[in-house]
PDB file of N, CA and C in Angstrom:
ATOM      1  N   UNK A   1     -10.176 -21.619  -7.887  1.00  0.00           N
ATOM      2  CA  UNK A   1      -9.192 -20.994  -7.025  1.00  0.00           C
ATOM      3  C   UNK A   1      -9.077 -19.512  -7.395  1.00  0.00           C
ATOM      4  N   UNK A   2      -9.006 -18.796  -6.235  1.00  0.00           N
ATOM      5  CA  UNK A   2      -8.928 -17.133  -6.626  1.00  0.00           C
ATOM      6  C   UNK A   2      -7.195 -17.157  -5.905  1.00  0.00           C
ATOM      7  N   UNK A   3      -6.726 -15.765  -6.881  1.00  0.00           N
ATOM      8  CA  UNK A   3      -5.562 -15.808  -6.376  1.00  0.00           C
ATOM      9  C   UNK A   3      -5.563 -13.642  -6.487  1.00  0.00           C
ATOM     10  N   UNK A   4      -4.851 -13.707  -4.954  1.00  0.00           N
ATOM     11  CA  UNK A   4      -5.145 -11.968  -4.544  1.00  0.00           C
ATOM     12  C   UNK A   4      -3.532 -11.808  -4.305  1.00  0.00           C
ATOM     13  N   UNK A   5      -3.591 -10.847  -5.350  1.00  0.00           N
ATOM     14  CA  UNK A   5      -1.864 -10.162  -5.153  1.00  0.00           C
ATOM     15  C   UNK A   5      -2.018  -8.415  -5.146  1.00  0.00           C
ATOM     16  N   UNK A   6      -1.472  -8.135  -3.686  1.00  0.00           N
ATOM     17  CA  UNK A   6      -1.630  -7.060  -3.445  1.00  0.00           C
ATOM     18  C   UNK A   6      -0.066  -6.258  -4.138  1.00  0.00           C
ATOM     19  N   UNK A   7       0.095  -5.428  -3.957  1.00  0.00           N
ATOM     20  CA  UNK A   7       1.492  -4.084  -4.070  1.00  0.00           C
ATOM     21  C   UNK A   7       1.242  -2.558  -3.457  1.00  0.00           C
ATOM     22  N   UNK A   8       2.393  -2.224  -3.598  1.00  0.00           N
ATOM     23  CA  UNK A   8       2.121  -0.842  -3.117  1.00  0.00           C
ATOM     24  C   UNK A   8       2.386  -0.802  -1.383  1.00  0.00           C
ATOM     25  N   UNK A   9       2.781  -1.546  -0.755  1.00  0.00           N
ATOM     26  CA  UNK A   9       3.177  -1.191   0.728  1.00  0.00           C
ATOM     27  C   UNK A   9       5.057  -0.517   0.478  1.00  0.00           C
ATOM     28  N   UNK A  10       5.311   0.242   2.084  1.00  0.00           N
ATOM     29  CA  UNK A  10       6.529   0.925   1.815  1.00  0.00           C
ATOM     30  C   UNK A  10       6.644   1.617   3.189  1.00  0.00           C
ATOM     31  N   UNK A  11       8.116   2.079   3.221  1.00  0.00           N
ATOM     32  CA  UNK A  11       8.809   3.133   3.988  1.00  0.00           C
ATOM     33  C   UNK A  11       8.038   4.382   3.547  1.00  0.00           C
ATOM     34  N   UNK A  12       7.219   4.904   4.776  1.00  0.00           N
ATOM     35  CA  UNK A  12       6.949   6.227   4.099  1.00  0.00           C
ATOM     36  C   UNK A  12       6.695   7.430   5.685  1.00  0.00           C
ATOM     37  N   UNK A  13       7.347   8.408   5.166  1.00  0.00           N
ATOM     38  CA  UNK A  13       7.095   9.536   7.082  1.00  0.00           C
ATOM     39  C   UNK A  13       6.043   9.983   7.092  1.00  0.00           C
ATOM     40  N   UNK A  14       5.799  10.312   8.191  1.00  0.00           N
ATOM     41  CA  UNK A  14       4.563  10.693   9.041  1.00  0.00           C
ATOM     42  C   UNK A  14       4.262  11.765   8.061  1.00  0.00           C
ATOM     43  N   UNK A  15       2.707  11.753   7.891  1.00  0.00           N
ATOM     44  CA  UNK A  15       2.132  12.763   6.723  1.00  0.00           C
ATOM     45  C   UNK A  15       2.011  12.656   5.258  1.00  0.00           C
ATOM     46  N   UNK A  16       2.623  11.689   5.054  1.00  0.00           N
ATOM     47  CA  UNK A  16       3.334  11.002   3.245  1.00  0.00           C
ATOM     48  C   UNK A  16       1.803  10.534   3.332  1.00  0.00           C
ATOM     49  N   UNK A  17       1.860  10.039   1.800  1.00  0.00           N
ATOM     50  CA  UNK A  17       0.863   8.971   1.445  1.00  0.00           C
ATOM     51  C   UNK A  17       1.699   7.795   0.430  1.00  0.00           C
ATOM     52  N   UNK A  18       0.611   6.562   0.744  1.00  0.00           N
ATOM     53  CA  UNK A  18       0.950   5.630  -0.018  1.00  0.00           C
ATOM     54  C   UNK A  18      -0.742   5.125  -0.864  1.00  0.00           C
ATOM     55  N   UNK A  19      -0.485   4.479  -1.559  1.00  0.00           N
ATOM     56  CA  UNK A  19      -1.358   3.875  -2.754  1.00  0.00           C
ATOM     57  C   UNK A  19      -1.006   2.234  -2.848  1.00  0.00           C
ATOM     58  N   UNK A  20      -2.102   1.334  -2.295  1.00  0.00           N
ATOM     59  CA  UNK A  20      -2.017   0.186  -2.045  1.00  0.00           C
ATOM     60  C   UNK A  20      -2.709  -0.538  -3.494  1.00  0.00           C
ATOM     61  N   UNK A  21      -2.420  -1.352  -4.242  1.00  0.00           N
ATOM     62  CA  UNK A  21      -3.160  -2.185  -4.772  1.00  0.00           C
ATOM     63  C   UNK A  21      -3.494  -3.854  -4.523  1.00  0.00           C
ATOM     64  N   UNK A  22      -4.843  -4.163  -5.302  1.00  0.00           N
ATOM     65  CA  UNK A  22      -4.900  -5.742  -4.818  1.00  0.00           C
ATOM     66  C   UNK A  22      -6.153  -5.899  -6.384  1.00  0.00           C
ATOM     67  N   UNK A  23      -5.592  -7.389  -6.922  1.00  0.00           N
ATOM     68  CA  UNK A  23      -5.666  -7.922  -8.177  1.00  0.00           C
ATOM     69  C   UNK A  23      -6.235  -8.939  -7.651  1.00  0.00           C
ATOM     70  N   UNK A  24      -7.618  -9.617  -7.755  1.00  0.00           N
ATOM     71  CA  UNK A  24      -7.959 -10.801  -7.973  1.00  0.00           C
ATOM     72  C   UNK A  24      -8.390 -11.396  -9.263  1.00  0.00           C
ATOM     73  N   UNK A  25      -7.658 -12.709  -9.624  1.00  0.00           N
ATOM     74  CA  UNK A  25      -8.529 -13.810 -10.498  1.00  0.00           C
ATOM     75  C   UNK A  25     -10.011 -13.986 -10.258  1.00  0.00           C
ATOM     76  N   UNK A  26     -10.471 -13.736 -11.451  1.00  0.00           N
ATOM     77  CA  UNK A  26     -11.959 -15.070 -11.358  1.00  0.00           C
ATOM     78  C   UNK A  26     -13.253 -13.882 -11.614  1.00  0.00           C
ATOM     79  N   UNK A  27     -14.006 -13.952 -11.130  1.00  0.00           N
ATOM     80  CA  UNK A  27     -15.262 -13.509 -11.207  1.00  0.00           C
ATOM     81  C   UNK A  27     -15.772 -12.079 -10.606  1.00  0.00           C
ATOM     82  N   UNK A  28     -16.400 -11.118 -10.796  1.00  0.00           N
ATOM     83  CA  UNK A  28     -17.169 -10.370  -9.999  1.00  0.00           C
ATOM     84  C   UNK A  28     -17.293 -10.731  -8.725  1.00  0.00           C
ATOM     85  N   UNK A  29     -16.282 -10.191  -7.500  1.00  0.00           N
ATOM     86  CA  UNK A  29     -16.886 -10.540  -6.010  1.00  0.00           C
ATOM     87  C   UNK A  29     -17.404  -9.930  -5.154  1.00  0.00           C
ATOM     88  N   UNK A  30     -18.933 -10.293  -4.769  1.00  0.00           N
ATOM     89  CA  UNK A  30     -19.320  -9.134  -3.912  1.00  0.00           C
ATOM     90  C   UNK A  30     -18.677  -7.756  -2.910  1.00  0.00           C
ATOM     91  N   UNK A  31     -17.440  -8.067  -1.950  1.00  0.00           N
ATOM     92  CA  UNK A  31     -16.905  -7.365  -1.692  1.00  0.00           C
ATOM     93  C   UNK A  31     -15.984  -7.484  -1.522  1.00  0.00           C
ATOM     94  N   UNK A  32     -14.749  -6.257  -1.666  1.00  0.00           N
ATOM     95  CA  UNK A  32     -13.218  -6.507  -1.596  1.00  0.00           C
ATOM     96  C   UNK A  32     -12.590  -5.395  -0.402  1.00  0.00           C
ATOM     97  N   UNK A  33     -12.121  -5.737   0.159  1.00  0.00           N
ATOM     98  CA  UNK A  33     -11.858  -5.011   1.066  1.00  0.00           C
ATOM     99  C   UNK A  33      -9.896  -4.744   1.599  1.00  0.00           C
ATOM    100  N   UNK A  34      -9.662  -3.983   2.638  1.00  0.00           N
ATOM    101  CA  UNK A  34      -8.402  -3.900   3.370  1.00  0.00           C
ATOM    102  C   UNK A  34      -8.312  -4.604   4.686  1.00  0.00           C
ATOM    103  N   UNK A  35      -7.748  -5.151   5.259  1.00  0.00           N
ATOM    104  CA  UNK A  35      -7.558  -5.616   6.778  1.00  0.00           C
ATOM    105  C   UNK A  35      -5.946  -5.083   6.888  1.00  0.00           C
ATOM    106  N   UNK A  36      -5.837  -4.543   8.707  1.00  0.00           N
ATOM    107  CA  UNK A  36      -4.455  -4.492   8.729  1.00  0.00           C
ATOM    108  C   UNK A  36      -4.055  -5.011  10.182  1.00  0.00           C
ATOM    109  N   UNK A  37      -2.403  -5.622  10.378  1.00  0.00           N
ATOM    110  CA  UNK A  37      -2.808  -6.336  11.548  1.00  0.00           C
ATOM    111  C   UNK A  37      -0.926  -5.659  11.944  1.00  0.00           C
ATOM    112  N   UNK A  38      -1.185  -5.442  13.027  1.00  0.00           N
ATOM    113  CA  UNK A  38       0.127  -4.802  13.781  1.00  0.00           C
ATOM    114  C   UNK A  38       0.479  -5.718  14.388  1.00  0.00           C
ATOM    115  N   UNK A  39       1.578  -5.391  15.405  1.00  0.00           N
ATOM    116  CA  UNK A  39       2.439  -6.455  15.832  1.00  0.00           C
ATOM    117  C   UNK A  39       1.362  -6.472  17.415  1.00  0.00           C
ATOM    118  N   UNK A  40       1.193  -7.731  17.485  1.00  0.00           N
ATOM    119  CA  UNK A  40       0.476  -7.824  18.979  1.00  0.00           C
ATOM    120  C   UNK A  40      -0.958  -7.569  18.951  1.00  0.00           C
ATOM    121  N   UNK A  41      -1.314  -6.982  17.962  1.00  0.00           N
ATOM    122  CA  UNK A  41      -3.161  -6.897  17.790  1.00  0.00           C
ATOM    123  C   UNK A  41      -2.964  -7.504  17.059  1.00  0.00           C
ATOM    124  N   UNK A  42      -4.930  -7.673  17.042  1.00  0.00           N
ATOM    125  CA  UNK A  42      -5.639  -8.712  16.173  1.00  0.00           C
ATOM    126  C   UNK A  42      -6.123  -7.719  15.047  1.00  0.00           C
ATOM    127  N   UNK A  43      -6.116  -8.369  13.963  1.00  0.00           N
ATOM    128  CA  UNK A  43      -6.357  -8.066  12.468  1.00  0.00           C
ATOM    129  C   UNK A  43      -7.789  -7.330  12.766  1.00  0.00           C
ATOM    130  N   UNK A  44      -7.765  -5.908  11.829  1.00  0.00           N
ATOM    131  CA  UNK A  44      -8.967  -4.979  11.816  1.00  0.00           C
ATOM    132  C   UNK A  44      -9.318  -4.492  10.250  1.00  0.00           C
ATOM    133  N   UNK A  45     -10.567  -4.416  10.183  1.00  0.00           N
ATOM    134  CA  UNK A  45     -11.362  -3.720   8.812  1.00  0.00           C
ATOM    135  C   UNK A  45     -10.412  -2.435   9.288  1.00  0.00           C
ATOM    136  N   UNK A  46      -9.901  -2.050   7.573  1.00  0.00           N
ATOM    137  CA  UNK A  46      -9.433  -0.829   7.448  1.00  0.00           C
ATOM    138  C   UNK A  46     -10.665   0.249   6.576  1.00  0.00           C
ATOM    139  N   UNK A  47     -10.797  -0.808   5.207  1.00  0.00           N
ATOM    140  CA  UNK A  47     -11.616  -0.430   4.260  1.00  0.00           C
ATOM    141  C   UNK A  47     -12.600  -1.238   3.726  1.00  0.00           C
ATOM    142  N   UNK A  48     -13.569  -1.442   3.008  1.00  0.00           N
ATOM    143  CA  UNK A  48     -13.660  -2.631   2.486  1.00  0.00           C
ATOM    144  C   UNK A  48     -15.251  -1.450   1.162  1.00  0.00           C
ATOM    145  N   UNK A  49     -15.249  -1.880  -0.006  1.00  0.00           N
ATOM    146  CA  UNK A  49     -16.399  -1.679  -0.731  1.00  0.00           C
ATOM    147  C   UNK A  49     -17.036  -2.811  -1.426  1.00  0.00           C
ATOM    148  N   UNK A  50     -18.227  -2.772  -1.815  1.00  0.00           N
ATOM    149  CA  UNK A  50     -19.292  -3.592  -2.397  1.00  0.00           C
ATOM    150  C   UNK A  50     -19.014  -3.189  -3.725  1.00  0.00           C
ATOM    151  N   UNK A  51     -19.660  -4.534  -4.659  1.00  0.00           N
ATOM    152  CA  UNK A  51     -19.501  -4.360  -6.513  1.00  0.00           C
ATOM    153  C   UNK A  51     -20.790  -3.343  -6.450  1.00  0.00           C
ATOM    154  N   UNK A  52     -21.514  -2.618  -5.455  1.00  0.00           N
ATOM    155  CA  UNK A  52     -22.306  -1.307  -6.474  1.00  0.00           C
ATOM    156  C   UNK A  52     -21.682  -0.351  -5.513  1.00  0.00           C
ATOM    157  N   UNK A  53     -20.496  -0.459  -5.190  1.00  0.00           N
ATOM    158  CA  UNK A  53     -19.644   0.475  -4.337  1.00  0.00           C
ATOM    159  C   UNK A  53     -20.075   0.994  -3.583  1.00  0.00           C
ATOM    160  N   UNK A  54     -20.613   0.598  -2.362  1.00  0.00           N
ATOM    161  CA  UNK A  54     -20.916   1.139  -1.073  1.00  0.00           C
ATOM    162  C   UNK A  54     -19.506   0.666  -0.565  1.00  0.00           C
ATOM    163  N   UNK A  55     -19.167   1.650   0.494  1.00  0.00           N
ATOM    164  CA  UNK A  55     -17.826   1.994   0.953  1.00  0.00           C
ATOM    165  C   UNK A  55     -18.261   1.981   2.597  1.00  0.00           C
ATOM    166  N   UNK A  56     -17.577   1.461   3.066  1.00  0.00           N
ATOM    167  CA  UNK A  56     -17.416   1.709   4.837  1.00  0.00           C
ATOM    168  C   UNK A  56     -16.325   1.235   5.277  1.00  0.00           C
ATOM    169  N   UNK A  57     -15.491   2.355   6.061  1.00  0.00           N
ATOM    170  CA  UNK A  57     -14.220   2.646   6.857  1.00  0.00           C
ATOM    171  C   UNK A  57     -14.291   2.416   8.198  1.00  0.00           C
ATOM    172  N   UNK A  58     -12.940   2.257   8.793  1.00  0.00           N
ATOM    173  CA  UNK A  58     -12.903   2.386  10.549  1.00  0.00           C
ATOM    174  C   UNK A  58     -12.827   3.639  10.604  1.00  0.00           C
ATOM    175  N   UNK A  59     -13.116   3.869  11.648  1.00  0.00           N
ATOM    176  CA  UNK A  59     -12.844   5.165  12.140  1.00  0.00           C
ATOM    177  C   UNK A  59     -11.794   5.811  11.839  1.00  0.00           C
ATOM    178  N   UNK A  60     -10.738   5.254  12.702  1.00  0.00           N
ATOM    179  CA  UNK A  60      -9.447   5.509  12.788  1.00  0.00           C
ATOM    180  C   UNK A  60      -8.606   5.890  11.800  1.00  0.00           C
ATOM    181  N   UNK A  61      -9.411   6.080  10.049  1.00  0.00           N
ATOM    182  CA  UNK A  61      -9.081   6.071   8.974  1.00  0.00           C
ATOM    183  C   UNK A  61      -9.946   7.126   8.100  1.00  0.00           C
ATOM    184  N   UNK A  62     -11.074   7.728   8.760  1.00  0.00           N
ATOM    185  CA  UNK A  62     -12.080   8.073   8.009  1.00  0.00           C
ATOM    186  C   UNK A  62     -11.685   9.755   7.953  1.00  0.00           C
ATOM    187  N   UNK A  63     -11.553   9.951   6.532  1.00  0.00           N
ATOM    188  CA  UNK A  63     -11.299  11.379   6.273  1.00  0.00           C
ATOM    189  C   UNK A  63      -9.969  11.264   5.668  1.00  0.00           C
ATOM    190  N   UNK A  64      -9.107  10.130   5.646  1.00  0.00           N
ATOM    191  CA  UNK A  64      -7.683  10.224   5.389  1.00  0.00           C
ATOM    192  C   UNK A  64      -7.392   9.348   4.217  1.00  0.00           C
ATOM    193  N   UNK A  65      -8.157   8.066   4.504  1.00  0.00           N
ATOM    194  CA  UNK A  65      -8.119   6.855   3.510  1.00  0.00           C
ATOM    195  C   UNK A  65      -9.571   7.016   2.334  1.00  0.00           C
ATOM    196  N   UNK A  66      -8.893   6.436   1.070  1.00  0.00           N
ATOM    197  CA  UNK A  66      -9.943   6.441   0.262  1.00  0.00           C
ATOM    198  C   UNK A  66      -9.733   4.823  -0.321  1.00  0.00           C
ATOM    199  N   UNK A  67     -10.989   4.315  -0.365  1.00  0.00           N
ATOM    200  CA  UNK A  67     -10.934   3.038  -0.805  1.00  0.00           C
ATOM    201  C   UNK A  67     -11.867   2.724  -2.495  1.00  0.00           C
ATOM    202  N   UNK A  68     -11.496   2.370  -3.575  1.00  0.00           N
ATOM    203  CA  UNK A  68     -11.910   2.574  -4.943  1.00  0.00           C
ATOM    204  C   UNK A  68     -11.752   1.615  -5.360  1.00  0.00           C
ATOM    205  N   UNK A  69     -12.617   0.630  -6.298  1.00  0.00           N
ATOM    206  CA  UNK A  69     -12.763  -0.434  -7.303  1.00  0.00           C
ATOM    207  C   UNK A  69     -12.994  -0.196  -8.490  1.00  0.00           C
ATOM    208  N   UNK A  70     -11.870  -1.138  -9.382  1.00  0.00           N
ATOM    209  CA  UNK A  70     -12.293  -1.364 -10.918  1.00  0.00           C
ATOM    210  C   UNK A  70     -13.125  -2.477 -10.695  1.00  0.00           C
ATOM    211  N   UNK A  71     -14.488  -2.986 -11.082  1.00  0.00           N
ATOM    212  CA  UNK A  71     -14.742  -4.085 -11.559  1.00  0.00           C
ATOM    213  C   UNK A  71     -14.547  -4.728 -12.782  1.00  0.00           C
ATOM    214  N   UNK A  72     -14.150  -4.113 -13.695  1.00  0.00           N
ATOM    215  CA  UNK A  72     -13.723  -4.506 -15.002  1.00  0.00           C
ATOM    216  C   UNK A  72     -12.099  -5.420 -14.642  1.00  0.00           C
ATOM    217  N   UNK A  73     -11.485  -4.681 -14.140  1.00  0.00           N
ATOM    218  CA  UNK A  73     -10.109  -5.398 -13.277  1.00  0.00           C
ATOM    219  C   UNK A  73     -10.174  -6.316 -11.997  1.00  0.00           C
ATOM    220  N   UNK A  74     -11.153  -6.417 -11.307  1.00  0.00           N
ATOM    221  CA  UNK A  74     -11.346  -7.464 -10.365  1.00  0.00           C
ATOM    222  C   UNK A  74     -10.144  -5.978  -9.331  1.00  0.00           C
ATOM    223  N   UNK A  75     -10.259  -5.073  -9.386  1.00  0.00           N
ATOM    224  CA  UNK A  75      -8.889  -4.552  -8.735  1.00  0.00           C
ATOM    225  C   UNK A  75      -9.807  -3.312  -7.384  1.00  0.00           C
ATOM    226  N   UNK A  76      -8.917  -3.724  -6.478  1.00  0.00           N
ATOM    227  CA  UNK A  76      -9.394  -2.571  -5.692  1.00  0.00           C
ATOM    228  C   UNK A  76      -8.114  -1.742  -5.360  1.00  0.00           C
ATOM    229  N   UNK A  77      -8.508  -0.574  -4.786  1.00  0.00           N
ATOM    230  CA  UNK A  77      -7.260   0.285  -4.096  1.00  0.00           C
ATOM    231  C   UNK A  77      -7.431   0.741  -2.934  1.00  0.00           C
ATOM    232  N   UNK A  78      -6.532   1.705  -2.219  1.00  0.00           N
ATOM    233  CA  UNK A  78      -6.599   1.982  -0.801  1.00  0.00           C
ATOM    234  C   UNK A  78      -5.524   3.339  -1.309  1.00  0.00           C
ATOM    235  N   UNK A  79      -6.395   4.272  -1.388  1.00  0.00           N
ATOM    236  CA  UNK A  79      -5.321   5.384  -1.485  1.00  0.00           C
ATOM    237  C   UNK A  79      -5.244   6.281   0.219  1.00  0.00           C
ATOM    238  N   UNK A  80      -3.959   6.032   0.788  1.00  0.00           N
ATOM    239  CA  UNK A  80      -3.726   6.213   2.232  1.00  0.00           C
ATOM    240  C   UNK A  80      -2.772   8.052   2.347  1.00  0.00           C
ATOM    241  N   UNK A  81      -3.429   8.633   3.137  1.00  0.00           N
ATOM    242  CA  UNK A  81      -2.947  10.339   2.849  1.00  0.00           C
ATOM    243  C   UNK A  81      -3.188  10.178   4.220  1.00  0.00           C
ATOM    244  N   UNK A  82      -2.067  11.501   4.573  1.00  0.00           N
ATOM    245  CA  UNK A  82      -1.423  11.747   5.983  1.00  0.00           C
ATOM    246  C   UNK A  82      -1.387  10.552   6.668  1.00  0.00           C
ATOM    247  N   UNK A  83      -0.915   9.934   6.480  1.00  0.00           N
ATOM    248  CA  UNK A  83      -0.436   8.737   7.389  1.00  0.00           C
ATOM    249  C   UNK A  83      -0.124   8.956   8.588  1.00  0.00           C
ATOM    250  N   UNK A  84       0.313   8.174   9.580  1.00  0.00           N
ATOM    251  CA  UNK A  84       0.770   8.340  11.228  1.00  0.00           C
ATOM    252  C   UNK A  84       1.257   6.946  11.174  1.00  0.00           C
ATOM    253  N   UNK A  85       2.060   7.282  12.191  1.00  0.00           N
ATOM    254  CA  UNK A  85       2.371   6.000  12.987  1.00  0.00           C
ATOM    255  C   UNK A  85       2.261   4.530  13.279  1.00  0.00           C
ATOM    256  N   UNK A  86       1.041   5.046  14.132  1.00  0.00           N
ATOM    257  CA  UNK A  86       0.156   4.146  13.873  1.00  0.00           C
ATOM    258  C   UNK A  86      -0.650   3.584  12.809  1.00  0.00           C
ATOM    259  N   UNK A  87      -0.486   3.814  11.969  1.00  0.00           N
ATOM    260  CA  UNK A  87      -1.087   3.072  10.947  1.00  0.00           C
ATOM    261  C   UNK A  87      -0.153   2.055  10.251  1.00  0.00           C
ATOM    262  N   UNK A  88       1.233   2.040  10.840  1.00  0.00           N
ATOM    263  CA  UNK A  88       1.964   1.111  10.728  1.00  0.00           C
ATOM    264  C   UNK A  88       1.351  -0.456  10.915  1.00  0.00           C
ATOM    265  N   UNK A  89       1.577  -1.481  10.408  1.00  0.00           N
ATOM    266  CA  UNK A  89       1.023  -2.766  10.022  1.00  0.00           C
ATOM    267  C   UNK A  89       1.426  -3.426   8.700  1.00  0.00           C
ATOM    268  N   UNK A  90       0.611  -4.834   8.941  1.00  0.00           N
ATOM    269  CA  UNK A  90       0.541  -5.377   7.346  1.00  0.00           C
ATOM    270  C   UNK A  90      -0.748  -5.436   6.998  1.00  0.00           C
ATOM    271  N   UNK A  91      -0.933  -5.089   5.837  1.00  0.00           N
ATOM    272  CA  UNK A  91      -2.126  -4.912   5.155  1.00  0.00           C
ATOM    273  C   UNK A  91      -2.598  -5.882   4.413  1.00  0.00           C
ATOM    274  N   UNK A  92      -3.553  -6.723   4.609  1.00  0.00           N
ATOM    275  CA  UNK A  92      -4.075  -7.457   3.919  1.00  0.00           C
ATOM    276  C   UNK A  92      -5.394  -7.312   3.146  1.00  0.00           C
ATOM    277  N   UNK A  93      -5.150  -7.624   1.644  1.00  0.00           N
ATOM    278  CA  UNK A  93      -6.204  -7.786   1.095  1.00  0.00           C
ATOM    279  C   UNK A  93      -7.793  -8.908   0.969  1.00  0.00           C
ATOM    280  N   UNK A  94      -8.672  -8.589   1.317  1.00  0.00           N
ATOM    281  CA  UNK A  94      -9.427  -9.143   1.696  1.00  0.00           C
ATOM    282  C   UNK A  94     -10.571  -9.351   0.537  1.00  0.00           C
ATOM    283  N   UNK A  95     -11.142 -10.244  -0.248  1.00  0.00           N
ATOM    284  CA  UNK A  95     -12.092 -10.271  -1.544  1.00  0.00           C
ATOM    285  C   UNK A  95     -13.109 -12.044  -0.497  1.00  0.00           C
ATOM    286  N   UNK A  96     -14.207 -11.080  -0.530  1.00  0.00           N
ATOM    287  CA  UNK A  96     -15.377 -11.608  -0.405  1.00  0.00           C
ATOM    288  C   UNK A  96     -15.952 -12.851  -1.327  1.00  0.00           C
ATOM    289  N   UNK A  97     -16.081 -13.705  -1.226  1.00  0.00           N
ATOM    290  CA  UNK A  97     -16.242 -14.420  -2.492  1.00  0.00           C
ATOM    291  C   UNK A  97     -17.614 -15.318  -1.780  1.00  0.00           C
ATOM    292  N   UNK A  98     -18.170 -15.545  -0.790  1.00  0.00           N
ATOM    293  CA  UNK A  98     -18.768 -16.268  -0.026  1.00  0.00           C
ATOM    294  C   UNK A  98     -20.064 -17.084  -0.909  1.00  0.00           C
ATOM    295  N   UNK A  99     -20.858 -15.602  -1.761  1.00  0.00           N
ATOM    296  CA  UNK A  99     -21.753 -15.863  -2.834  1.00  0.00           C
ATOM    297  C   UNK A  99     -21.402 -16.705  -3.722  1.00  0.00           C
ATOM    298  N   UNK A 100     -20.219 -16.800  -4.287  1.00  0.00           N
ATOM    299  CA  UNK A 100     -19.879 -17.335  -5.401  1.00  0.00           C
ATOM    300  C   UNK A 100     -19.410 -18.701  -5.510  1.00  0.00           C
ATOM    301  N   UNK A 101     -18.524 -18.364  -4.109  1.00  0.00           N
ATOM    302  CA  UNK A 101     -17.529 -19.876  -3.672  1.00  0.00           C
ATOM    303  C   UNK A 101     -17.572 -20.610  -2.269  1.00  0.00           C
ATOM    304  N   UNK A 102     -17.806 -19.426  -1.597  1.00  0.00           N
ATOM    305  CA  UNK A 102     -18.372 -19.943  -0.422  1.00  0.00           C
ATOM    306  C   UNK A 102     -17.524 -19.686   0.590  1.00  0.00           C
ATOM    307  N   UNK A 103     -16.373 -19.198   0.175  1.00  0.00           N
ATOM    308  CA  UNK A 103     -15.257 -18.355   1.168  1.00  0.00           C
ATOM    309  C   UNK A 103     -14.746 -17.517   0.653  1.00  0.00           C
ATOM    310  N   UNK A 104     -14.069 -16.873   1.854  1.00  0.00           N
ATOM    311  CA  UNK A 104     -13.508 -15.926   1.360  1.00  0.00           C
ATOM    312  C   UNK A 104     -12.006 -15.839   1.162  1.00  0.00           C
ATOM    313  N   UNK A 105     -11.328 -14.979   0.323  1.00  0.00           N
ATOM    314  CA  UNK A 105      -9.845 -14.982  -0.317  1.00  0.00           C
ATOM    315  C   UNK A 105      -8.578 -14.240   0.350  1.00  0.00           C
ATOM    316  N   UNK A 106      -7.816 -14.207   0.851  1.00  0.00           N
ATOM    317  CA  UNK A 106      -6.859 -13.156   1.273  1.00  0.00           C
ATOM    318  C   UNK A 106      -5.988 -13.003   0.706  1.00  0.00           C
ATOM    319  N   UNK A 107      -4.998 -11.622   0.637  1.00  0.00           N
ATOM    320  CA  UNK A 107      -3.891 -12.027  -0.010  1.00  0.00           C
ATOM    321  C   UNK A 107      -2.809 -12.067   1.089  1.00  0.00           C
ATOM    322  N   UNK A 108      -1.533 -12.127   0.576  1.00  0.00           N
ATOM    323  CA  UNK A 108      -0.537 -12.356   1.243  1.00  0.00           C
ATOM    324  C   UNK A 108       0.438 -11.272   2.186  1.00  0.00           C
ATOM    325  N   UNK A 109      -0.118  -9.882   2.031  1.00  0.00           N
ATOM    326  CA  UNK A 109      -0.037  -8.803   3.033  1.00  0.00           C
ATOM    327  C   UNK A 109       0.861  -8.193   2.424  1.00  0.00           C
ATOM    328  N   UNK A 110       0.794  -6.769   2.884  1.00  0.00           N
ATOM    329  CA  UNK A 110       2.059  -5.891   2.513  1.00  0.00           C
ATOM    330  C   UNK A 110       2.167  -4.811   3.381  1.00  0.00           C
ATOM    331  N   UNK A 111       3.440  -4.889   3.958  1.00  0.00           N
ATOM    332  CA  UNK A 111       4.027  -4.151   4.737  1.00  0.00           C
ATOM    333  C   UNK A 111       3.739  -2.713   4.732  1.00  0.00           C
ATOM    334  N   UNK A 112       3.382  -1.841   5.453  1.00  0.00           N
ATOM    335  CA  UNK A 112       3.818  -0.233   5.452  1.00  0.00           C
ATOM    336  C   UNK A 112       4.143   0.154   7.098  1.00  0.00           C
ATOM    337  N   UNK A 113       4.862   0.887   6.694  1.00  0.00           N
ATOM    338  CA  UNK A 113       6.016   1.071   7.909  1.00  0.00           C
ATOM    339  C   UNK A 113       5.740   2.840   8.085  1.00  0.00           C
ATOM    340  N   UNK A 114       4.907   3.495   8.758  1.00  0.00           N
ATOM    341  CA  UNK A 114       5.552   5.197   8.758  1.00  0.00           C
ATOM    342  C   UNK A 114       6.223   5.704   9.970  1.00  0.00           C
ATOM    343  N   UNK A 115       7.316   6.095   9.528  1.00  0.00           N
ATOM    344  CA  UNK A 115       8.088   6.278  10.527  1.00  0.00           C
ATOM    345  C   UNK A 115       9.443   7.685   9.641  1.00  0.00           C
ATOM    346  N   UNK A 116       9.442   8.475  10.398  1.00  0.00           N
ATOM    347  CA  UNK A 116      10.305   9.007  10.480  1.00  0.00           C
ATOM    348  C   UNK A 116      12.023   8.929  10.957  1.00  0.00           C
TER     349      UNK A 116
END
């Protein structure tokens, strides 16, 4: 059993940044990633990197969001600058495990709200 505990979601205004974290149990997993899902859409890749850290973003994020792994910590991050609005959602952490276990892990989401 893998267990993914994210932190770091929040109240924050238009232009702020926030710093997301996510902790998994267990093993080296090929990839760990962000998903975020708003009210009324369907859940979207925000971030996601590979254990030899290849990195690929949405669009809608690219130039603003930085996405970074410890593998020594099983830990990834999502460091989020100038925020908007829209980027309001819940953020879910996403760890790849498919190689290892044969599915994949989520965690339990965390809120960020930007709003003025």
């Amino acid at each position: 059993q893998v267990h993914v505990v994210e932190s770091g979601g929040g109240l924050v205004q238009p232009g702020g940044s926030l710093r997301l974290s996510c902790a998994a149990s267990g093993t080296i997993f090929n990839a760990m990633g962000w998903y975020r899902q708003a009210p009324g859409k369907e859940r979207e890749l925000v971030a996601r990197i590979t254990a030899a850290g290849t990195t690929n973003y949405a669009d809608s994020v690219k130039g603003r969001f930085t996405i970074s792994r410890d593998n020594a910590k099983n830990t990834v991050y999502l460091q989020m600058n100038s925020l908007k609005p829209e980027d309001t959602a819940v953020y879910y952490c996403n760890v790849d495990a498919k190689l290892a276990l044969g599915r994949d892990y989520w965690g339990q989401g965390t809120q960020v709200t930007v709003s003025s």
